[in-house]
C-alpha atoms as a PDB file:
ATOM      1  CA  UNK A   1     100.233  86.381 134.257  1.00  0.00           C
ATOM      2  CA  UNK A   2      98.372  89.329 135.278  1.00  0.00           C
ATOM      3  CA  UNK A   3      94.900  89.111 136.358  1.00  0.00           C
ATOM      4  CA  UNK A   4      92.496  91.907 134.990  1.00  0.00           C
ATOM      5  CA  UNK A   5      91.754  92.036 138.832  1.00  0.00           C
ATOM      6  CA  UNK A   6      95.115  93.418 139.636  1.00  0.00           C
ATOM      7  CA  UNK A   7      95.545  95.367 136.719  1.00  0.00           C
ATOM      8  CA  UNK A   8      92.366  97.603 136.990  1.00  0.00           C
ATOM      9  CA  UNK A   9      93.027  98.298 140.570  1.00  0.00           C
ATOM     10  CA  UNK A  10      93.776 101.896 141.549  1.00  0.00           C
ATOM     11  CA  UNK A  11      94.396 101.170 144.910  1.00  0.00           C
ATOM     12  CA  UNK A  12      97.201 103.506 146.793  1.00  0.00           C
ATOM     13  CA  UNK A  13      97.007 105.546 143.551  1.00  0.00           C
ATOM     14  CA  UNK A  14      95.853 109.475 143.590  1.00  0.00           C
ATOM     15  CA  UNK A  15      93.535 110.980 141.083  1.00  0.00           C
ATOM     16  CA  UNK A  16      93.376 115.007 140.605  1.00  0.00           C
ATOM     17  CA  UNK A  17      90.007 115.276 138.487  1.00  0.00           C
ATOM     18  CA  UNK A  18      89.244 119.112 136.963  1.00  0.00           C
ATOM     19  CA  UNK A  19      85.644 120.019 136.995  1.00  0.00           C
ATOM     20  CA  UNK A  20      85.339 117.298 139.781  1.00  0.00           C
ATOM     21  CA  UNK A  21      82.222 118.420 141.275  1.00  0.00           C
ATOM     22  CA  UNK A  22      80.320 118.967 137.696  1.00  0.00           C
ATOM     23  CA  UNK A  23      78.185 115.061 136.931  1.00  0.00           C
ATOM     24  CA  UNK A  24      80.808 113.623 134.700  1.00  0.00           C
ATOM     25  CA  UNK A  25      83.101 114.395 137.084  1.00  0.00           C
ATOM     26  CA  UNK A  26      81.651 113.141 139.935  1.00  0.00           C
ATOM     27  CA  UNK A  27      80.848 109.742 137.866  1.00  0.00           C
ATOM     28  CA  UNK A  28      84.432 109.082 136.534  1.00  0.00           C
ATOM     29  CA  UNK A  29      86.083 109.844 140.304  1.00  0.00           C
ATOM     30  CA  UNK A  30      83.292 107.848 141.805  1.00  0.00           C
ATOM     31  CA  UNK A  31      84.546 105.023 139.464  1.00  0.00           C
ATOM     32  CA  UNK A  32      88.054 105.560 140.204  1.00  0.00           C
ATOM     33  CA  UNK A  33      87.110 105.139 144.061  1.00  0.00           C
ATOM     34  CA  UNK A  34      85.626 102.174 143.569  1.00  0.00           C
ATOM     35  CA  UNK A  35      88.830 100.536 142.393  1.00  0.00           C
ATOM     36  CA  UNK A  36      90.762 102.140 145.034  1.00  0.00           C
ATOM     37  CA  UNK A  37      92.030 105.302 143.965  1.00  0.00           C
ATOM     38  CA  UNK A  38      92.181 108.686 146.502  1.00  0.00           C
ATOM     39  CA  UNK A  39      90.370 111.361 145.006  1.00  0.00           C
ATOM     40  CA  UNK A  40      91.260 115.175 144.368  1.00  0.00           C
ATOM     41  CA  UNK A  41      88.289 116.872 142.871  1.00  0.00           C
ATOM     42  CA  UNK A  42      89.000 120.306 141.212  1.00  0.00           C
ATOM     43  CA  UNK A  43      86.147 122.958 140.795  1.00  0.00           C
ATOM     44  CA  UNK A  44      85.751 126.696 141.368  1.00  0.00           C
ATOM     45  CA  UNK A  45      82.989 126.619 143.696  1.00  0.00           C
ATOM     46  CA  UNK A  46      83.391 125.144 147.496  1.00  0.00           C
ATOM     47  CA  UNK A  47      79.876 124.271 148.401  1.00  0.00           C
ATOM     48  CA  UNK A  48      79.530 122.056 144.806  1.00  0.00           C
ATOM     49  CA  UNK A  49      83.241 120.771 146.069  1.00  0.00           C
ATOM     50  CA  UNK A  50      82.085 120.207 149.488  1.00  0.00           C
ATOM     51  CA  UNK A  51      78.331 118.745 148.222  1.00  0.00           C
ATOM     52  CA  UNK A  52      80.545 116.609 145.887  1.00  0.00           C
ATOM     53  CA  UNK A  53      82.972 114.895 148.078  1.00  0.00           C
ATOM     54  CA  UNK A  54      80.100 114.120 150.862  1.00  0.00           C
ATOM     55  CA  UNK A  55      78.206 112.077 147.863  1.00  0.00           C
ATOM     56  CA  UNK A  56      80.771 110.327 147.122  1.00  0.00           C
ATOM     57  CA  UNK A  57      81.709 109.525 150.438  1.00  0.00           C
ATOM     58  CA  UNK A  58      78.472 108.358 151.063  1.00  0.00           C
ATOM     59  CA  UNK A  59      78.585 105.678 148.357  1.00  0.00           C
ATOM     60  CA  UNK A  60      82.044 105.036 149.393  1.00  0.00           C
ATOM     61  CA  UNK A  61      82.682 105.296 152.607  1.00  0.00           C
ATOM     62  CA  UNK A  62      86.186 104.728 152.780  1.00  0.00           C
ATOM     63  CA  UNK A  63      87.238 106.922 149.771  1.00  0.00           C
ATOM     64  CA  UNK A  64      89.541 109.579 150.588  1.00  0.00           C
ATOM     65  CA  UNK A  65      88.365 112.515 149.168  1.00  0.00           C
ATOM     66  CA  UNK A  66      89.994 116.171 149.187  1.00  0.00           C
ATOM     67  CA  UNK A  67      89.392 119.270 147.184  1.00  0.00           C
ATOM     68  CA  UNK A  68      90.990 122.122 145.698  1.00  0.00           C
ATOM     69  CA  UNK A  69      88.367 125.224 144.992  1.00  0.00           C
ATOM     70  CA  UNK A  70      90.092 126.957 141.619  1.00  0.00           C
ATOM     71  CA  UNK A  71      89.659 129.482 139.167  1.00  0.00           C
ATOM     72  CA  UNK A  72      91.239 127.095 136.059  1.00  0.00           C
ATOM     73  CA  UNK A  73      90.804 130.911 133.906  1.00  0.00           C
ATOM     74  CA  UNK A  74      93.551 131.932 136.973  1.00  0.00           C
ATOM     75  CA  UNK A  75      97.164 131.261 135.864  1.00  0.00           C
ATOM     76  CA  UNK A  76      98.538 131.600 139.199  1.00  0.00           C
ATOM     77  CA  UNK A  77      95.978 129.441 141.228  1.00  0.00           C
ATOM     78  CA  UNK A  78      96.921 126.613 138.372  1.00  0.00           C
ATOM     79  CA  UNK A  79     100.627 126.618 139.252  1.00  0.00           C
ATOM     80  CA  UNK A  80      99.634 126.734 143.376  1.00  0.00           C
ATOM     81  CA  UNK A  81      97.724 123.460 142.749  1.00  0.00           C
ATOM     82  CA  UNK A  82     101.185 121.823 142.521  1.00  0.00           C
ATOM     83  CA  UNK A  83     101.759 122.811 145.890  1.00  0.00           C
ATOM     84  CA  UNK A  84      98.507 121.798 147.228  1.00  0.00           C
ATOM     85  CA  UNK A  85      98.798 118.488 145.941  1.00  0.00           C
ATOM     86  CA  UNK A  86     102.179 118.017 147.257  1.00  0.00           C
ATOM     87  CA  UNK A  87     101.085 118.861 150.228  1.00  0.00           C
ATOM     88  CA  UNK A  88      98.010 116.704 150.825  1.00  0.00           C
ATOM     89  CA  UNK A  89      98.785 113.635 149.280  1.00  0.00           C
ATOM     90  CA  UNK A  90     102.788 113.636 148.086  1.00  0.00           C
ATOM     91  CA  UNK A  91     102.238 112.173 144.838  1.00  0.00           C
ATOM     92  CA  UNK A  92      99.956 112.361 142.013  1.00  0.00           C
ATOM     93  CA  UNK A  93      99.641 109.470 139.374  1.00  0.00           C
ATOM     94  CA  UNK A  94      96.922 110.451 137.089  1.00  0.00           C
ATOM     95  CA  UNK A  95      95.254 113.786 135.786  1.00  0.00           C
ATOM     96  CA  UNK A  96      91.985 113.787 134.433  1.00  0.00           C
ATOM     97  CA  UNK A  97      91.321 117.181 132.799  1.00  0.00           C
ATOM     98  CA  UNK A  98      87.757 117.028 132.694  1.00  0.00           C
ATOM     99  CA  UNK A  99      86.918 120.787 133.399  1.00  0.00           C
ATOM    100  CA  UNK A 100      84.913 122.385 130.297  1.00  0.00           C
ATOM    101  CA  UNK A 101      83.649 125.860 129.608  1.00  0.00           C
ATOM    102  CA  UNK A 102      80.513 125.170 128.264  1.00  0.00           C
ATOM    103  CA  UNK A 103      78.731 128.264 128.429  1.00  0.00           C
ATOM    104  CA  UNK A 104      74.731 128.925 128.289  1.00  0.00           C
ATOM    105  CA  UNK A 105      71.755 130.713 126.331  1.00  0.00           C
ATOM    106  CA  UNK A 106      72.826 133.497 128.277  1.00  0.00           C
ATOM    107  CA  UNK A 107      76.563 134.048 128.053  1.00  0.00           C
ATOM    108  CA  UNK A 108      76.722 137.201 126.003  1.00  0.00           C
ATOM    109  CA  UNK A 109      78.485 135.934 122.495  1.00  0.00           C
ATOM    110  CA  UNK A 110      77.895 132.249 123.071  1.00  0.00           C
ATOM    111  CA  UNK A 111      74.994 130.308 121.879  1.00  0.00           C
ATOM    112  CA  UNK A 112      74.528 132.449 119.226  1.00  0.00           C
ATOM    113  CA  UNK A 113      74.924 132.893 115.046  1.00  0.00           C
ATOM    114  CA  UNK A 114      78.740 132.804 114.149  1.00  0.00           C
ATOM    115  CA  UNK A 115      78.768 136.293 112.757  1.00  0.00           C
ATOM    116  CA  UNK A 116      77.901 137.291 116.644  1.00  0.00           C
ATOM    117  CA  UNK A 117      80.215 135.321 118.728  1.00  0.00           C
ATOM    118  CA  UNK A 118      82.305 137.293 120.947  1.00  0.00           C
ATOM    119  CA  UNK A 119      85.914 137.167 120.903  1.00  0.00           C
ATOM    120  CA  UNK A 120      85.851 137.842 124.635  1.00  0.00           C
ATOM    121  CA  UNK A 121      83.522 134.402 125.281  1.00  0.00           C
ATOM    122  CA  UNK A 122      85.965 132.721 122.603  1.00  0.00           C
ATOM    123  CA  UNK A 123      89.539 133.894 124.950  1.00  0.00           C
ATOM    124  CA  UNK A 124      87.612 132.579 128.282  1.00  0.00           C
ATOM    125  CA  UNK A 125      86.711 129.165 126.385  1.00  0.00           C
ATOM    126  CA  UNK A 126      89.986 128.604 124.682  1.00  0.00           C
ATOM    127  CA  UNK A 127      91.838 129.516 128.244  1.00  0.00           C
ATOM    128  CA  UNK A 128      89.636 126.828 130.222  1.00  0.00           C
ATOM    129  CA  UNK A 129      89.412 123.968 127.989  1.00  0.00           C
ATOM    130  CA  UNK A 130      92.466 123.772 126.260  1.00  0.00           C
ATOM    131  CA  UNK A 131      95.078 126.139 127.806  1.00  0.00           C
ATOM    132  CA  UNK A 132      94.526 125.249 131.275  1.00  0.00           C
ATOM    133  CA  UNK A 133      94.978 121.844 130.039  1.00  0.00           C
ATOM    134  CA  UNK A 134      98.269 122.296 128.816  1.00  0.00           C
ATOM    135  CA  UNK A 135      99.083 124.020 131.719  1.00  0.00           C
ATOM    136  CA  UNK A 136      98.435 121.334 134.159  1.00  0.00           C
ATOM    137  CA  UNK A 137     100.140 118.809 132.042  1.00  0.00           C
ATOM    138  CA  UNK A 138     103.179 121.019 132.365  1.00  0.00           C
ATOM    139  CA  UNK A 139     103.282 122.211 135.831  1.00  0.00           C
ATOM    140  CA  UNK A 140     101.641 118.710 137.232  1.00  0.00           C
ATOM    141  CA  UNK A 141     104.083 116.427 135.044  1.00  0.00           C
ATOM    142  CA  UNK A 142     107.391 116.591 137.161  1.00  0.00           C
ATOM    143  CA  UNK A 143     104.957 114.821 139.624  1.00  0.00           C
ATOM    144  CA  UNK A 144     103.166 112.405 137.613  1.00  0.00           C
ATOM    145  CA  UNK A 145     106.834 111.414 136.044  1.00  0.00           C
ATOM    146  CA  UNK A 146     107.621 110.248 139.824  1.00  0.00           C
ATOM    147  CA  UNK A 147     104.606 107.758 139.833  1.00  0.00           C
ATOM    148  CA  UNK A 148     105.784 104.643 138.038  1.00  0.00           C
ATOM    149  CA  UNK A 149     101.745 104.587 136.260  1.00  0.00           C
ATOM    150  CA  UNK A 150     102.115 108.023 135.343  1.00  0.00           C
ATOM    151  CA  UNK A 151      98.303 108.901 133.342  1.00  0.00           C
ATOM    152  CA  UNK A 152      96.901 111.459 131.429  1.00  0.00           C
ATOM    153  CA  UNK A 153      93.110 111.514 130.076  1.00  0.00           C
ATOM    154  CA  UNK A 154      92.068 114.614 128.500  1.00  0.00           C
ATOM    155  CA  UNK A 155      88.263 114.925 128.253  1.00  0.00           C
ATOM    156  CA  UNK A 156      87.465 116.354 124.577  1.00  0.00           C
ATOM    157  CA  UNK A 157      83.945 115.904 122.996  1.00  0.00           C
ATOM    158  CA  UNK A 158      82.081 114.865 119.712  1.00  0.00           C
ATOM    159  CA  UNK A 159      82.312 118.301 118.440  1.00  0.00           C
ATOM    160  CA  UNK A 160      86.335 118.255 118.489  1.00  0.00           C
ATOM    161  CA  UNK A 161      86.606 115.543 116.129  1.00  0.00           C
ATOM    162  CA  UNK A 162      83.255 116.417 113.576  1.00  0.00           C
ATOM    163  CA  UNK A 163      81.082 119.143 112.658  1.00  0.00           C
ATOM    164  CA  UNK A 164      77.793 120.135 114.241  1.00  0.00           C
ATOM    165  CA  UNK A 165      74.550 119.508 112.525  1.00  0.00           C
ATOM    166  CA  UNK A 166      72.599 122.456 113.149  1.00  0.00           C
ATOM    167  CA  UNK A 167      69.246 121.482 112.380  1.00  0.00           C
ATOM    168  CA  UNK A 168      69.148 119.806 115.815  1.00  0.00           C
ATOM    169  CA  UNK A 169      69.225 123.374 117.497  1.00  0.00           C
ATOM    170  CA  UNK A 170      65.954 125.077 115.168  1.00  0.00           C
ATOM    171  CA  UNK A 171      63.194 126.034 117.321  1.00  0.00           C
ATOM    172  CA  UNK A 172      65.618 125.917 120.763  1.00  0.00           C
ATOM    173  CA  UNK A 173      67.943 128.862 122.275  1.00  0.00           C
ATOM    174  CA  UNK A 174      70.697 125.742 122.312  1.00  0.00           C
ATOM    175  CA  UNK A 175      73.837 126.634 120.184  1.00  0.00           C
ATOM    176  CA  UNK A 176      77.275 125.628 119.268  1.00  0.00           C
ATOM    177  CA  UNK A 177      79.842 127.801 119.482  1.00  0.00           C
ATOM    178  CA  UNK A 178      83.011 128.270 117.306  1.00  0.00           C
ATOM    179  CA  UNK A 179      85.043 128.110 120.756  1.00  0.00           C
ATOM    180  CA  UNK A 180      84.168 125.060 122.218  1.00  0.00           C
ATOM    181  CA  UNK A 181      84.536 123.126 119.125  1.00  0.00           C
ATOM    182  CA  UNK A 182      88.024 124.492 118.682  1.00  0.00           C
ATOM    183  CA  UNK A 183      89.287 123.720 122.221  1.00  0.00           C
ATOM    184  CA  UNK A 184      88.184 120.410 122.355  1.00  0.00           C
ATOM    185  CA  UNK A 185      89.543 119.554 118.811  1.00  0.00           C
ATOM    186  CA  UNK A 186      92.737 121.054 120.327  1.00  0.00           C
ATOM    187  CA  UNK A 187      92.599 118.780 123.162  1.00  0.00           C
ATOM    188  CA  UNK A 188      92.773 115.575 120.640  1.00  0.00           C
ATOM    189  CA  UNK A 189      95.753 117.143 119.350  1.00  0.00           C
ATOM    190  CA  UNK A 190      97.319 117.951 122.118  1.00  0.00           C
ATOM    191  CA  UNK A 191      96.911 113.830 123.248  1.00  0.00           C
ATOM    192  CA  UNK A 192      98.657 113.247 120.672  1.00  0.00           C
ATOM    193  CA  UNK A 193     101.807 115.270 121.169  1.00  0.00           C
ATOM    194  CA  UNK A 194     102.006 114.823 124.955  1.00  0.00           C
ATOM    195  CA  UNK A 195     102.019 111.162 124.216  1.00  0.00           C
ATOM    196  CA  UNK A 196     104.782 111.198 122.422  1.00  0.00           C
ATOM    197  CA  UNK A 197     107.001 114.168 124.066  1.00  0.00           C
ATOM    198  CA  UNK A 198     106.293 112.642 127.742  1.00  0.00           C
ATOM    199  CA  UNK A 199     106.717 109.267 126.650  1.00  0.00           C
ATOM    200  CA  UNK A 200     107.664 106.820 128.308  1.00  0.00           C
ATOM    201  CA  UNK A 201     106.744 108.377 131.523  1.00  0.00           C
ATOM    202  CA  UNK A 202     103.706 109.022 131.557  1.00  0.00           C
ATOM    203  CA  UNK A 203     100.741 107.931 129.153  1.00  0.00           C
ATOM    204  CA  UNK A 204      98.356 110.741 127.460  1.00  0.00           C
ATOM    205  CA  UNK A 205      95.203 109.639 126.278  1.00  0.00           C
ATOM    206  CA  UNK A 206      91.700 111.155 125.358  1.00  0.00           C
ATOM    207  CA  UNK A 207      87.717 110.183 125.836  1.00  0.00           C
ATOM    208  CA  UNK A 208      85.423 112.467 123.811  1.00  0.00           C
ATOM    209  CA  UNK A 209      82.164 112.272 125.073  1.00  0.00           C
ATOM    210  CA  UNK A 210      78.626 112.793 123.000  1.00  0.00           C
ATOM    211  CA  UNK A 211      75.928 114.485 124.220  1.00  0.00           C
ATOM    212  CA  UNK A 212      74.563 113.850 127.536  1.00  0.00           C
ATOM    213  CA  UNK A 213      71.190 114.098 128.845  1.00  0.00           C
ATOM    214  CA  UNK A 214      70.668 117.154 131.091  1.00  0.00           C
ATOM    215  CA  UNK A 215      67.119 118.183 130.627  1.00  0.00           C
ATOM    216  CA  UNK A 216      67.533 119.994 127.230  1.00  0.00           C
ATOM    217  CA  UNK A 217      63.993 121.113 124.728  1.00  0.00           C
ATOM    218  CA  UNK A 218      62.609 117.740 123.675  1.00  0.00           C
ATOM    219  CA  UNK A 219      62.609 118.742 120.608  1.00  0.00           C
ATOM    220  CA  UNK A 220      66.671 118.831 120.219  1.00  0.00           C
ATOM    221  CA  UNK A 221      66.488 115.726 122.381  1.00  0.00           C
ATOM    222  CA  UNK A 222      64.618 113.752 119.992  1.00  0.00           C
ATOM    223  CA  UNK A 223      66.602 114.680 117.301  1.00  0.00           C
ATOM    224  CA  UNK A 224      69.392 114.017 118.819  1.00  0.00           C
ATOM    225  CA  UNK A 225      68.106 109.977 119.604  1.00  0.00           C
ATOM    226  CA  UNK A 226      67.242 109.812 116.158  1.00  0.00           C
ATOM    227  CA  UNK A 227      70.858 110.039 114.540  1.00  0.00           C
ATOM    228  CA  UNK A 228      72.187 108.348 117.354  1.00  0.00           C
ATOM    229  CA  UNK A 229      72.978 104.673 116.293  1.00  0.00           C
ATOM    230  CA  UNK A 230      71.991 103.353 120.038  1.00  0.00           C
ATOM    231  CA  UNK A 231      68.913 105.439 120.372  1.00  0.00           C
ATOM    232  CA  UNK A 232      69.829 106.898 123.362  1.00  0.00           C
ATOM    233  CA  UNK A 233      71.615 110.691 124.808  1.00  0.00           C
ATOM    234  CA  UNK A 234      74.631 109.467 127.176  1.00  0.00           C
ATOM    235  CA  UNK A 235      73.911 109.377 131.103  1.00  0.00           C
ATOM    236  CA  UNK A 236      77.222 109.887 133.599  1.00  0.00           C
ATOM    237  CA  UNK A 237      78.208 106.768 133.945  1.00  0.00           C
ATOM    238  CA  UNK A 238      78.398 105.794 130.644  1.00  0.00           C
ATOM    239  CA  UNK A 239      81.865 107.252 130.865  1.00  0.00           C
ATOM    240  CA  UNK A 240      83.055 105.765 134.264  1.00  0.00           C
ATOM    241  CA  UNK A 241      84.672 102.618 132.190  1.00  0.00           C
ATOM    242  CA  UNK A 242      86.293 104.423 129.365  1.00  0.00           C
ATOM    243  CA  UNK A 243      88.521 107.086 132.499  1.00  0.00           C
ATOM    244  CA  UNK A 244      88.929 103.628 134.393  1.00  0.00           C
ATOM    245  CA  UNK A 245      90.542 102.252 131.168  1.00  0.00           C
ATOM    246  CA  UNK A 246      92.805 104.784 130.996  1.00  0.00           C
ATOM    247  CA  UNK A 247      93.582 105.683 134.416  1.00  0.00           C
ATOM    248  CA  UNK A 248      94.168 102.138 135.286  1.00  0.00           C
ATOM    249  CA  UNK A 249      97.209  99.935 134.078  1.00  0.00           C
ATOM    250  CA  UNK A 250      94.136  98.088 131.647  1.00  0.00           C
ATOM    251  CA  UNK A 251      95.917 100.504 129.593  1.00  0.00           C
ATOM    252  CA  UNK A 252      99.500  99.899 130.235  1.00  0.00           C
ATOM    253  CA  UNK A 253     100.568 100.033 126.596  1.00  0.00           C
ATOM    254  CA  UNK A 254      98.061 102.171 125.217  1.00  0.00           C
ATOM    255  CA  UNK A 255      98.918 106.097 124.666  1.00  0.00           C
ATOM    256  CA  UNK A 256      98.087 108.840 122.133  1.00  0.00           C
ATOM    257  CA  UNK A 257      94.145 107.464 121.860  1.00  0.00           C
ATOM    258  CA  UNK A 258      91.426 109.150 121.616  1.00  0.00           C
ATOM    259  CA  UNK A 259      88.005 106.926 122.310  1.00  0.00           C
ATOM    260  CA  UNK A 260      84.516 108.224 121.199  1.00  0.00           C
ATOM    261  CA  UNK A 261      82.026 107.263 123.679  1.00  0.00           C
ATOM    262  CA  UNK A 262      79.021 108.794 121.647  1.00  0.00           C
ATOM    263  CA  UNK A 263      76.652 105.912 121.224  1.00  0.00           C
ATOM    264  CA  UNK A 264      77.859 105.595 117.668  1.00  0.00           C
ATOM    265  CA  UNK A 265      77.186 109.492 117.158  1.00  0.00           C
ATOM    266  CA  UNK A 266      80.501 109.397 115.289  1.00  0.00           C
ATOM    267  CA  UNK A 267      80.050 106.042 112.786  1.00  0.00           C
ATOM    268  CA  UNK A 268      78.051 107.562 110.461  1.00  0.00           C
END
């Protein structure tokens, strides 16, 4: 029998993480190198790459760590990361599409009333969380079919599987765009059909996250707490376990999941 030991190690296995130098990135491939796994980290800025990898090398010294700096709106630096990959490690065996265009207060079209929303802001959402996606999955797979533990964990959110309650944003210049819920109720979907169309290959599952605490207006923040079932906004590592899961052969005969790691957000 196989001990959970051997089955949640990642050692000699590589991990290409998207948005790897954002926090949940740097959690979930901090977690992976603690059971072993070499790292890829994926952003579109070098210094946070660079500031990144050096963290995580100082908690774990012997991690390997490399990075790729891309544009994941940029079709043709998305099919060069097969090369790059290839090149600096010869193998991939799981892809963590964690990369998210969240936007901000000032985004023109974003955080805004529906009737304002820019279709421009919607195209540059749509292309970074859920057609880069599908684009990785398809120019990455060949490569992830060659790995005989083949994984891979899509990163959606609360708000692709249930409506926003709005109330929490009165009084804040927070929002909740049209776009973001879209692509990351995509991204559920799109679990599902990889895990059946790459199967048995390679396994396809999904983590959708709730809201994390980043500083926001404590007056969203408390609201927030409130109609949370365990009273609390998420912190980074809370989703270190759930990628390990996945990534790891924990999972072995588990595909076309999608796990809510919301503090209960979702129960109600």
């Amino acid at each position: 029998m196989t001990s959970l030991h051997n089955l949640m190690s990642m050692t000699d296995r590589v991990v290409l993480v998207t948005g790897g130098a954002g926090h949940i990135g740097r959690a979930i491939s901090a977690g992976l190198g603690e059971l072993g796994a070499s790292i890829c980290l994926v952003d579109r800025s070098q210094p946070a790459l660079d500031d990144a990898r050096r963290e995580l090398q100082t908690e774990t010294p012997d991690l390997r760590v490399e990075t790729l700096c891309i544009d994941l709106e940029n079709e043709t630096q998305r099919v060069g990361m097969v090369e790059a990959v290839t090149e600096k490690f010869g193998r991939l065996d799981v892809l963590v599409n964690n990369a998210g265009f969240v936007g901000d207060s000032t985004l023109s079209g974003w955080a805004v009333p529906f009737e304002q929303q820019s279709i421009a802001t919607w195209r540059r959402a749509v292309e970074v969380n859920l057609t880069a996606a599908f684009h990785l999955c398809q120019v990455l797979a060949p490569l992830l079919r060659s790995s005989s533990h083949g994984a891979i964990i899509n990163v959606s959110s609360i708000y692709g599987n249930v409506g926003p309650d709005m109330s929490l944003y009165d009084g804040t210049a927070m929002g909740n765009p049209a776009a973001y819920a879209a692509s990351k109720g995509g991204m559920v979907q799109l679990t599902r059909w990889l895990s059946t169309v790459l199967a048995p290959d390679i396994r396809v599952n999904c983590v959708s996250p709730g809201g994390v605490a980043r500083g926001q207006p404590a007056a969203f923040a408390e609201r927030y707490v409130a109609r949370t079932p365990l009273g609390r906004m998420g912190h980074e590592d809370d989703f270190k376990g759930a990628i390990a899961y996945f990534a790891s052969d924990l999972s072995g005969w588990v595909t076309g999941q999608n796990l809510m790691v919301d503090g209960g957000w979702t129960a109600w």
